[in-house]
N, C-alpha and C. Protein backbone atom coordinates (compact mmCIF):
# COMPACT_ATOMS: atom_id res chain seq x y z
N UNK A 1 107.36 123.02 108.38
CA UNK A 1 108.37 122.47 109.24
C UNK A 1 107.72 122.07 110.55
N UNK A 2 108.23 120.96 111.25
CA UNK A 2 107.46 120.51 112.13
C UNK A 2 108.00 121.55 113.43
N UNK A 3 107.10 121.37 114.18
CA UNK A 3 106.94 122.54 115.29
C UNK A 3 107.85 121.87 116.45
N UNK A 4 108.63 121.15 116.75
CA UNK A 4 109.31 120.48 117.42
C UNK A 4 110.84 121.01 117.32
N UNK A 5 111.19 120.96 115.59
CA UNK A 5 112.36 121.22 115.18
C UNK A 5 112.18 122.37 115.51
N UNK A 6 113.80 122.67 116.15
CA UNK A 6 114.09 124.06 116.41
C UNK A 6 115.57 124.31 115.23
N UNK A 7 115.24 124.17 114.20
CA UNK A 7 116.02 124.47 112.93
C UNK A 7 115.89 125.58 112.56
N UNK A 8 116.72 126.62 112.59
CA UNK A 8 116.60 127.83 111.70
C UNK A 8 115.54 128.33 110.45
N UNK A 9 116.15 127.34 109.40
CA UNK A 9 115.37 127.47 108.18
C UNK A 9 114.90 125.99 107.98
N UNK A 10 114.44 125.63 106.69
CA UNK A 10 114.29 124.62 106.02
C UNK A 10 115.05 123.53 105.60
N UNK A 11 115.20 122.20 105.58
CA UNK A 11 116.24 121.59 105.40
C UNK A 11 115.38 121.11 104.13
N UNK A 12 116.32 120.77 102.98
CA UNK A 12 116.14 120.21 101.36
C UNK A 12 116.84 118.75 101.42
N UNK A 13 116.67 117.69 101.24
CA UNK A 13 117.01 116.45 100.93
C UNK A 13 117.97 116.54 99.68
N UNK A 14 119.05 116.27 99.86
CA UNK A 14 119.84 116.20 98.74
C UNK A 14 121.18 115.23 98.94
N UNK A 15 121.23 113.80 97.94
CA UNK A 15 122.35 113.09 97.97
C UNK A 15 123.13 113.76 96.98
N UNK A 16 124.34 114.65 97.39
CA UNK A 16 125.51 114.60 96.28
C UNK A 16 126.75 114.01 97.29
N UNK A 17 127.59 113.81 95.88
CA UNK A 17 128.98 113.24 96.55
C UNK A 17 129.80 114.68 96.84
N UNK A 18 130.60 114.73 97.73
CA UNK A 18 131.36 116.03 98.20
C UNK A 18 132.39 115.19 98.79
N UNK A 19 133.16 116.02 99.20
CA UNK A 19 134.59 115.90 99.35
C UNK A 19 134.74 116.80 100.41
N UNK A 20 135.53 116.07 102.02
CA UNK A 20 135.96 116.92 102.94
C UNK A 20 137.46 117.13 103.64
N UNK A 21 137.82 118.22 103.78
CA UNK A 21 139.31 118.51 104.24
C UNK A 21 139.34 118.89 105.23
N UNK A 22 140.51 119.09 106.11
CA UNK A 22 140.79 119.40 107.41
C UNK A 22 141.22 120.80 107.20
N UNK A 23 140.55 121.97 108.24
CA UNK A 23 141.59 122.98 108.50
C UNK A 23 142.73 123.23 108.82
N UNK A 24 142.91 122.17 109.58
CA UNK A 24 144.18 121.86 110.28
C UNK A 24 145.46 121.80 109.56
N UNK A 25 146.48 123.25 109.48
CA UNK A 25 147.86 123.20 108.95
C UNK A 25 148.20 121.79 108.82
N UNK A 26 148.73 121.36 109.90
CA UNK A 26 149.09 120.30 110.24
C UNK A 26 148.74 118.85 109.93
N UNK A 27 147.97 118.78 109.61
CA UNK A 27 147.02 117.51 108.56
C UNK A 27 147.87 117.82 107.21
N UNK A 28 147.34 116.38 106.36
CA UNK A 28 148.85 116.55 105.04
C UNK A 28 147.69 117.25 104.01
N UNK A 29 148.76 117.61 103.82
CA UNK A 29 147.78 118.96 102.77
C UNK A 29 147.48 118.23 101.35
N UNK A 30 146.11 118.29 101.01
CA UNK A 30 145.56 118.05 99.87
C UNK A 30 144.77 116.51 99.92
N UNK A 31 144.57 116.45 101.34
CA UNK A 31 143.50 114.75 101.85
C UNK A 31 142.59 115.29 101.92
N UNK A 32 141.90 114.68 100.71
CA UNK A 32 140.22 114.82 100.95
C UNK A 32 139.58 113.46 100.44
N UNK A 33 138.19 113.50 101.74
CA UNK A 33 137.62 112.28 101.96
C UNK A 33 136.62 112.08 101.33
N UNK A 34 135.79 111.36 100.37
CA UNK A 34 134.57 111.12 99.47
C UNK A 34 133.39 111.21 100.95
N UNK A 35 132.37 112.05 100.97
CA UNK A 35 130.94 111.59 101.68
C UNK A 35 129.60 111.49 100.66
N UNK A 36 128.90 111.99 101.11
CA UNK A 36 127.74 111.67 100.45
C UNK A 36 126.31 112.72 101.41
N UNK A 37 126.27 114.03 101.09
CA UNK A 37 124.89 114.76 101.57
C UNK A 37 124.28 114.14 102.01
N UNK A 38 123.23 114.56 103.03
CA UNK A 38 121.83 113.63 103.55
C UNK A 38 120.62 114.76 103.03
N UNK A 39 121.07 116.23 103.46
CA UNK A 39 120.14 117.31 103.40
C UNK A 39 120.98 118.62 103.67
N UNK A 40 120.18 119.39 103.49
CA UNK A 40 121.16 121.28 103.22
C UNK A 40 120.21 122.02 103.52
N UNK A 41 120.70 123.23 103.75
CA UNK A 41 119.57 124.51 104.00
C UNK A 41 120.71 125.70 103.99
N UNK A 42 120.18 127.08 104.10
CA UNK A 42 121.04 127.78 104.37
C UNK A 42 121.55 128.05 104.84
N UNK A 43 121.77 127.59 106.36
CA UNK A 43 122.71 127.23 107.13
C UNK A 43 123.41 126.29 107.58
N UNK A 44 123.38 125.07 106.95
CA UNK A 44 124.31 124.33 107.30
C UNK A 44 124.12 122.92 106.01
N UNK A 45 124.81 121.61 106.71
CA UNK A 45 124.66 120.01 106.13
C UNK A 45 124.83 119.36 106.75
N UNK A 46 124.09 118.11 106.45
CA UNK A 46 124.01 117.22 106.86
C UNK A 46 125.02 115.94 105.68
N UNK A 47 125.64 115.17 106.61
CA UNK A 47 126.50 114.37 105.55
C UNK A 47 126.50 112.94 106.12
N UNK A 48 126.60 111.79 105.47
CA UNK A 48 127.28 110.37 106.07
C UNK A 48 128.71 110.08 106.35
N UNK A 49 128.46 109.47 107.14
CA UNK A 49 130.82 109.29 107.50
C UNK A 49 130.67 107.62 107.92
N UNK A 50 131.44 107.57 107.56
CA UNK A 50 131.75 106.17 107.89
C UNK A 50 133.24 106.41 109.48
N UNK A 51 133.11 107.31 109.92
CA UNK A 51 133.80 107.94 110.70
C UNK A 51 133.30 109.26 111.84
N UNK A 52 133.48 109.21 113.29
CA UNK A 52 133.03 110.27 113.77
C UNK A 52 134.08 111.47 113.35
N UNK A 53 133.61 113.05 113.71
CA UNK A 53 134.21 114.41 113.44
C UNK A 53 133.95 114.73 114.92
N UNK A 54 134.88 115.38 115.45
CA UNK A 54 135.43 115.84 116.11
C UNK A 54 134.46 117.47 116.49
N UNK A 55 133.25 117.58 117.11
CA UNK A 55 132.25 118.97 117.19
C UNK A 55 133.34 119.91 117.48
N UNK A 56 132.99 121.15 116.96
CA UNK A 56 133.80 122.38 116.95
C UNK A 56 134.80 122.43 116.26
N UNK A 57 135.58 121.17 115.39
CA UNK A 57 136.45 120.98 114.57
C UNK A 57 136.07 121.84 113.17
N UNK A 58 136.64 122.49 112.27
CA UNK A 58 136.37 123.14 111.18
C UNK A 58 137.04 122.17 109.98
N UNK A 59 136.34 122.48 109.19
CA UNK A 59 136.97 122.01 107.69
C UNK A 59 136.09 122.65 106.59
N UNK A 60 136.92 122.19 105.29
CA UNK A 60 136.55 122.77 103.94
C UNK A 60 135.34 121.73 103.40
N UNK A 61 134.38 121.77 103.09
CA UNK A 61 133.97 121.04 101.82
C UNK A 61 134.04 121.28 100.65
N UNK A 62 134.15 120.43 99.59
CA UNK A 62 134.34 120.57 98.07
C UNK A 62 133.35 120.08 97.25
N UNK A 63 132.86 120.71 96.30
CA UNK A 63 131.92 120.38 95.67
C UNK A 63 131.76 120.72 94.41
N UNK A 64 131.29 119.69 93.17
CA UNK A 64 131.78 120.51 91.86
C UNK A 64 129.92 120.73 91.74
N UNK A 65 129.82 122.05 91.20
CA UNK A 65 128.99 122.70 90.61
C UNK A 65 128.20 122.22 89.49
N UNK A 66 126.74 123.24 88.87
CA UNK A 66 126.37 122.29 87.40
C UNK A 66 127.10 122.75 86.66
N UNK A 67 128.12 124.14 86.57
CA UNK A 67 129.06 124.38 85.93
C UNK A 67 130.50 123.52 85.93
N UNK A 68 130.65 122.46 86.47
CA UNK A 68 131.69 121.98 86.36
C UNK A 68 132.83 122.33 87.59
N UNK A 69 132.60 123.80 87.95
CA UNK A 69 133.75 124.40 89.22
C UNK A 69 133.67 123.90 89.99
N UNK A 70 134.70 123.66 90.79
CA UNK A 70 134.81 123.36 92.15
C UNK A 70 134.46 124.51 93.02
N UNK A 71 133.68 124.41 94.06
CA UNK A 71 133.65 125.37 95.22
C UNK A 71 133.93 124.79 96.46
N UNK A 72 134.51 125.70 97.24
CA UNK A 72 134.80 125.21 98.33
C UNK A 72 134.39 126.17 100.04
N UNK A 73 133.33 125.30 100.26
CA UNK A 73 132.61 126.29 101.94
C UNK A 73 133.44 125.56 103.05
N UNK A 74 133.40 126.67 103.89
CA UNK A 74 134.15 126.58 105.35
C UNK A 74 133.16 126.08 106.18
N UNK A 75 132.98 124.32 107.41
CA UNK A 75 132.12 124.57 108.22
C UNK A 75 132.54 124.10 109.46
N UNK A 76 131.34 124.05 110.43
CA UNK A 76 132.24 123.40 111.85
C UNK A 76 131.50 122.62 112.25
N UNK A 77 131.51 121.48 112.68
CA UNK A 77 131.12 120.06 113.02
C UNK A 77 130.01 120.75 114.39
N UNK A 78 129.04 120.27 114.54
CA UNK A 78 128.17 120.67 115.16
C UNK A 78 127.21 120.01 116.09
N UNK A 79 127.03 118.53 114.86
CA UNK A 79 126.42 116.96 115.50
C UNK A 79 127.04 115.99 114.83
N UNK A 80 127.09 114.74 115.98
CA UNK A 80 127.63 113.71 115.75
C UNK A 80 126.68 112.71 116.24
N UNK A 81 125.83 111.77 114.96
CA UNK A 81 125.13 110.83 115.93
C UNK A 81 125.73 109.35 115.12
N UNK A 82 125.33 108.64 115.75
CA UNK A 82 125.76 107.17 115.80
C UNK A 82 125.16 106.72 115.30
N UNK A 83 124.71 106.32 113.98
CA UNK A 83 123.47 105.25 113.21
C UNK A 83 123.89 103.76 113.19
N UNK A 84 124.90 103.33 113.37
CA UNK A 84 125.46 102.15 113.51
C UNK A 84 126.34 101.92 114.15
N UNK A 85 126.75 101.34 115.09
CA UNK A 85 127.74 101.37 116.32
C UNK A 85 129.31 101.38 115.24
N UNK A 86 130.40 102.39 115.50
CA UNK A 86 131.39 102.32 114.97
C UNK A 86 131.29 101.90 113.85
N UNK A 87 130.56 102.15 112.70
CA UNK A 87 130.37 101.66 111.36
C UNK A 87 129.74 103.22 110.52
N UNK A 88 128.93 104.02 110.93
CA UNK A 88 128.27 104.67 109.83
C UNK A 88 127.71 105.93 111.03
N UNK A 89 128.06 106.99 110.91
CA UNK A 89 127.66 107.71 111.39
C UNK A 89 126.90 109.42 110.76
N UNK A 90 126.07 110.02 111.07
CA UNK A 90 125.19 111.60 110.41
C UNK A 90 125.47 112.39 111.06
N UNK A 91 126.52 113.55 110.20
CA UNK A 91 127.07 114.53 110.67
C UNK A 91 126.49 115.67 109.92
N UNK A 92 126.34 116.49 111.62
CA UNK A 92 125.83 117.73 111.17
C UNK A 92 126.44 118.98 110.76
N UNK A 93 126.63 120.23 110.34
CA UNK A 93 127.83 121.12 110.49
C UNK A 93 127.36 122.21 109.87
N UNK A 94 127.39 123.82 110.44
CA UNK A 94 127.13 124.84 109.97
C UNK A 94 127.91 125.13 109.16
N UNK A 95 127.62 126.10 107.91
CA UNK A 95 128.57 126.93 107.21
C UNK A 95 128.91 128.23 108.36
N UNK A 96 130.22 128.56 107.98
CA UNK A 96 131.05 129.16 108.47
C UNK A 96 130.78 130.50 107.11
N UNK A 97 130.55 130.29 106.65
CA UNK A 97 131.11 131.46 105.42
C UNK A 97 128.99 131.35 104.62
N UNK A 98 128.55 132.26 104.71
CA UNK A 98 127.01 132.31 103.93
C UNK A 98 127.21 132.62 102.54
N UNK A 99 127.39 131.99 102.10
CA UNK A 99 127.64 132.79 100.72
C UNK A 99 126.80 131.99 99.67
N UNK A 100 125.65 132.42 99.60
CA UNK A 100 124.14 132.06 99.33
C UNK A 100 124.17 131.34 97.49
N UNK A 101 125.71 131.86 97.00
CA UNK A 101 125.59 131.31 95.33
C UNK A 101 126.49 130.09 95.29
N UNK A 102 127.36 130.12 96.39
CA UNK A 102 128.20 128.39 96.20
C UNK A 102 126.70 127.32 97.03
N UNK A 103 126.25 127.92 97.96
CA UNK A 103 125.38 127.08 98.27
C UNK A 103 124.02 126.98 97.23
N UNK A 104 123.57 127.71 96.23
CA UNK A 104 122.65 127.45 95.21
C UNK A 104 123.13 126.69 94.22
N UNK A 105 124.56 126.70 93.92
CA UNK A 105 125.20 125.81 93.42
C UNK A 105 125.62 124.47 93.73
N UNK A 106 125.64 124.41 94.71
CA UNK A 106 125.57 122.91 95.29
C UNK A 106 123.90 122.21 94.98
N UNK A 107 122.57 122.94 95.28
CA UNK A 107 121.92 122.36 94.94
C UNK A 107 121.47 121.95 93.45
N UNK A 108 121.65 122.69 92.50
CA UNK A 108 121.78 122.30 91.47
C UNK A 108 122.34 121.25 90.64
């Protein structure tokens, strides 16, 4: 890891498609948005949006497994950068919840 990054652990390159929801009661229950991974580690992801997130905002991600299951991790928006002015943006976001076998399952 380069000596610059001040990253926890290791980040893994991984495009999957996932699916994200709002914590928010109040949001209509059962909207979830198609993204697309950039990279993962054990603490957090990296994702594409065609939309900024709101830092400190929480939500669910969804993700089906090589078993077929859906799992679903808790995280909180963390970085927001701009790769294309109002068009395409790389969002960063910790897991909220470590739970080391939905995240081995996602890489798989």
């Amino acid at each position: 890891m380069d000596k610059k990054d001040k990253r926890k652990s290791e980040r893994v390159a991984i495009n999957k498609t996932l699916k994200i929801k709002s914590c928010d009661l109040h949001e209509k229950e059962g909207l979830l948005v198609t993204l697309i991974s950039v990279n993962l580690s054990e603490n957090g992801i990296s994702f594409e949006s065609t939309q900024p997130y709101d830092i400190g905002t929480h939500y669910i991600i969804r993700f089906t497994g090589r078993d077929k299951k859906l799992y679903d991790i808790r995280i909180e928006i963390i970085r927001v950068k701009e790769v294309i002015t109002h068009t395409q943006y790389n969002i960063g976001a910790k897991f909220l919840e470590t739970d080391a076998d939905k995240i081995k399952r996602f890489i798989e």
